[in-house]
C-alpha atoms as a PDB file:
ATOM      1  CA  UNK A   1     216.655  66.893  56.029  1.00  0.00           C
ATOM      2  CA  UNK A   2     215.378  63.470  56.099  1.00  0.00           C
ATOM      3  CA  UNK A   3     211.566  62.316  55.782  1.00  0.00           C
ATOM      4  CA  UNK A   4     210.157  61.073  58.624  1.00  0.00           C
ATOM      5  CA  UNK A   5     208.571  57.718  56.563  1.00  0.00           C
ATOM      6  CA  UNK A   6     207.495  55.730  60.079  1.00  0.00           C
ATOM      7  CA  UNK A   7     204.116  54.413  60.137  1.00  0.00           C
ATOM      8  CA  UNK A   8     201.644  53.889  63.144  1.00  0.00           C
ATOM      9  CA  UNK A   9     199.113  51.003  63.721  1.00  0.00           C
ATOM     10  CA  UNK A  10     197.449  49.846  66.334  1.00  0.00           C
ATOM     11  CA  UNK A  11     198.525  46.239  68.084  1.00  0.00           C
ATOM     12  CA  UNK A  12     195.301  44.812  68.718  1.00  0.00           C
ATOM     13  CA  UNK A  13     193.835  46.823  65.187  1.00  0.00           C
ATOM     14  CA  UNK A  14     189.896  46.545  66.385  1.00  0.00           C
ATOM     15  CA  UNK A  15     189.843  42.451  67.665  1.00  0.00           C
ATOM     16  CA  UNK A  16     188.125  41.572  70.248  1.00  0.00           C
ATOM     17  CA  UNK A  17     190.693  41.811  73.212  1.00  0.00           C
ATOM     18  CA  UNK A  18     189.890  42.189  76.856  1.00  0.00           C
ATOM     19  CA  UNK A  19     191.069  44.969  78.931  1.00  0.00           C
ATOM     20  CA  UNK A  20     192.978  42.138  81.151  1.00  0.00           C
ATOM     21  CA  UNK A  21     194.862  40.790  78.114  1.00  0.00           C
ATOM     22  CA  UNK A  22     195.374  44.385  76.728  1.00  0.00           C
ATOM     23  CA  UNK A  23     196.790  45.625  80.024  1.00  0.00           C
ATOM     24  CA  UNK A  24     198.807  42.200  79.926  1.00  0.00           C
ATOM     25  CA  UNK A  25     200.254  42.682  76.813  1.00  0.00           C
ATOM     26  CA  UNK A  26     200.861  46.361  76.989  1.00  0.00           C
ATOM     27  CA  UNK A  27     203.011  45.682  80.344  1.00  0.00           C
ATOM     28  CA  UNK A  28     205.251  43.277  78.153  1.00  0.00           C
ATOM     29  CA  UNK A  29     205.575  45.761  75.802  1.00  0.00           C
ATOM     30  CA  UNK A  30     206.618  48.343  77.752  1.00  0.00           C
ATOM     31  CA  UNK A  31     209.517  46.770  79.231  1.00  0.00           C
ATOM     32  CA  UNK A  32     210.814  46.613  75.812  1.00  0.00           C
ATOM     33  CA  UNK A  33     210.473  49.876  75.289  1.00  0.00           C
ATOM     34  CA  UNK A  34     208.098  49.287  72.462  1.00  0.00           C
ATOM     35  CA  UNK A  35     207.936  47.604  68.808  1.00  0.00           C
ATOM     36  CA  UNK A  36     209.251  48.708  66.080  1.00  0.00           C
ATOM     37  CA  UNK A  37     210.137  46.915  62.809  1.00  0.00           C
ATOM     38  CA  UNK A  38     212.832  48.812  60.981  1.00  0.00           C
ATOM     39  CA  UNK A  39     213.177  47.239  58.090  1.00  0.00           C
ATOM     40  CA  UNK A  40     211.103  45.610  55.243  1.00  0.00           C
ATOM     41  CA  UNK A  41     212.696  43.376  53.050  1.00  0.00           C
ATOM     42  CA  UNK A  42     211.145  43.015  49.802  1.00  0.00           C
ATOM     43  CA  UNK A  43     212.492  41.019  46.529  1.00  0.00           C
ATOM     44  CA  UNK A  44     210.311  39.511  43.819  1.00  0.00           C
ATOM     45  CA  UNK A  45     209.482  36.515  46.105  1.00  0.00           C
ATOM     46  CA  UNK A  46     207.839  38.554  48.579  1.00  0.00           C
ATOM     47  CA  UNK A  47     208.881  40.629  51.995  1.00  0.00           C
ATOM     48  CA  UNK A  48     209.682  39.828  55.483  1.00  0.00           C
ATOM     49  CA  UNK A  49     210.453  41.977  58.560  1.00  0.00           C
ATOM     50  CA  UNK A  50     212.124  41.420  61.975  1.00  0.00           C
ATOM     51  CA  UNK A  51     210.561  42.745  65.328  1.00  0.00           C
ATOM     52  CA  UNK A  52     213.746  45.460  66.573  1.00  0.00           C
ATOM     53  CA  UNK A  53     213.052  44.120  70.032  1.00  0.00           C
ATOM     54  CA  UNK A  54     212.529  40.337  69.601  1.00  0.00           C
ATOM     55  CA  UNK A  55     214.211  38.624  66.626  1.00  0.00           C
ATOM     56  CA  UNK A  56     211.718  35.551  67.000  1.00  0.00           C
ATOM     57  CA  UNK A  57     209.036  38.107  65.923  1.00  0.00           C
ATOM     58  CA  UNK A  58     209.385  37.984  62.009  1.00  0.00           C
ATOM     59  CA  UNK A  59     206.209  38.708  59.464  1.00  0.00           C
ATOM     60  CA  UNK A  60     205.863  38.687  55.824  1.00  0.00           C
ATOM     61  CA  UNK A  61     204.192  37.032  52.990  1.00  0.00           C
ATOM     62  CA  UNK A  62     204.737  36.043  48.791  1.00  0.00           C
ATOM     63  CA  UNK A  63     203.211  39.176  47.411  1.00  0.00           C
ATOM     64  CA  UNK A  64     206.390  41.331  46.840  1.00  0.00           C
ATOM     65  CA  UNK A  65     204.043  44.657  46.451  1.00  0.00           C
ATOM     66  CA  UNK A  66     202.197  44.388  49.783  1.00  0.00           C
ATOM     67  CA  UNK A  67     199.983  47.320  50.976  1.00  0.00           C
ATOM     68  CA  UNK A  68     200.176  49.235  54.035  1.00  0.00           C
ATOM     69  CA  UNK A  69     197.378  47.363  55.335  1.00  0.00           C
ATOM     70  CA  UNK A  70     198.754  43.648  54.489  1.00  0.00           C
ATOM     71  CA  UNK A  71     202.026  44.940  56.078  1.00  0.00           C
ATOM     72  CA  UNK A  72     200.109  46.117  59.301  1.00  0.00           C
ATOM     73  CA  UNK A  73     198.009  42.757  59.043  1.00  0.00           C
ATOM     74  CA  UNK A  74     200.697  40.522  58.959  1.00  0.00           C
ATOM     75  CA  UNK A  75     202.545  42.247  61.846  1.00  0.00           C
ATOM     76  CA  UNK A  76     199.831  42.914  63.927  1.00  0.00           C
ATOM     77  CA  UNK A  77     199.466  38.722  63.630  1.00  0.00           C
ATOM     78  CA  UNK A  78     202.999  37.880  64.405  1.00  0.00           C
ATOM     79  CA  UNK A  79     202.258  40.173  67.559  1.00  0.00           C
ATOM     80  CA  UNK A  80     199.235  38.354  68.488  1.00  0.00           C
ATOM     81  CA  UNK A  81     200.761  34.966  67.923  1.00  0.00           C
ATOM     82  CA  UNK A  82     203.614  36.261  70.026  1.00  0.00           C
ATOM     83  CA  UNK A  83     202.384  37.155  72.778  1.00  0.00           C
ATOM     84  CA  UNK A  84     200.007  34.238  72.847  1.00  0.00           C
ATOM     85  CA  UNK A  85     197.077  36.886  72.748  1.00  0.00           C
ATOM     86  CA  UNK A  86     194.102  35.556  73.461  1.00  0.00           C
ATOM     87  CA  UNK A  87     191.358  36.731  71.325  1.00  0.00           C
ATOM     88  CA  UNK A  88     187.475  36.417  71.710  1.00  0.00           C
ATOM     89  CA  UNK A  89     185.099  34.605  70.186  1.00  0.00           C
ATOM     90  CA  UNK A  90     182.522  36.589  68.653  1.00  0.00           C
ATOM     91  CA  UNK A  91     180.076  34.686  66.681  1.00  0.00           C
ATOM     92  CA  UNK A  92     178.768  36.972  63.966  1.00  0.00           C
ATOM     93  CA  UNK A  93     175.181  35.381  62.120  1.00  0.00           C
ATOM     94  CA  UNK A  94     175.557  35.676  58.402  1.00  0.00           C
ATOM     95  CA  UNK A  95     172.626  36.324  55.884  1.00  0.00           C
ATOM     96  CA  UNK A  96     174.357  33.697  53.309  1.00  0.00           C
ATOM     97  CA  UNK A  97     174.159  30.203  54.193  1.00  0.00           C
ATOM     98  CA  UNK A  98     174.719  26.620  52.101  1.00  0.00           C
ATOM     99  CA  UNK A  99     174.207  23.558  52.402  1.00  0.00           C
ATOM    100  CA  UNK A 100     175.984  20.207  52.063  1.00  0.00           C
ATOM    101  CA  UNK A 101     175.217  16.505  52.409  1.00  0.00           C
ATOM    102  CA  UNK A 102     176.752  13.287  52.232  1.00  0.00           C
ATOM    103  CA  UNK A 103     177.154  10.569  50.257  1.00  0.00           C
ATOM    104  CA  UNK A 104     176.586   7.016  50.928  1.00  0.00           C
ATOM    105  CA  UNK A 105     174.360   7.449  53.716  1.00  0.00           C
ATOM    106  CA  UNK A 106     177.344   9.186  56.187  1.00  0.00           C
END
């Protein structure tokens, strides 16, 4: 019997979507009857995979050992960019700051 080696992530993976956009997106996807992304390509260059559904969505990246994460990452992006996902702006306050100045009186 064959192992069942499919992995699950979530599309919008914890960005700051609204419920309009997700219910937007979620209707596109389910006329396609979902994403999936068979097949990951790896060589010593790097990897690449196609969307199933829509060949224009491709994702992939130089590091020819990627993670599960980097793989869900870089997916999850070519999704977003897709779809034209519009994400929110949620401007976080840092405790580490710097400086910088110019030169020649700019």
């Amino acid at each position: 019997m064959e192992k069942d080696n499919k992995k699950y992530a979530l599309i919008f993976g914890g960005l700051q979507v609204s419920d309009e956009e997700r219910f937007r997106v979620g209707q596109e996807i389910t006329k396609l009857g979902g994403l999936t992304f068979s097949e990951i390509n790896k060589s010593k260059d790097g990897w690449f995979t196609k969307c199933d559904q829509l060949e224009g969505i491709i994702a992939g990246s130089k590091n020819p050992e990627p993670t599960s994460a980097e793989i869900e990452d870089e997916i999850r992006q070519a999704i977003i960019s897709a779809f034209n996902v519009q994400i929110q702006a949620v401007p976080q306050e840092s405790p580490f700051k710097f400086e910088y100045g110019f030169v020649g009186g700019q």
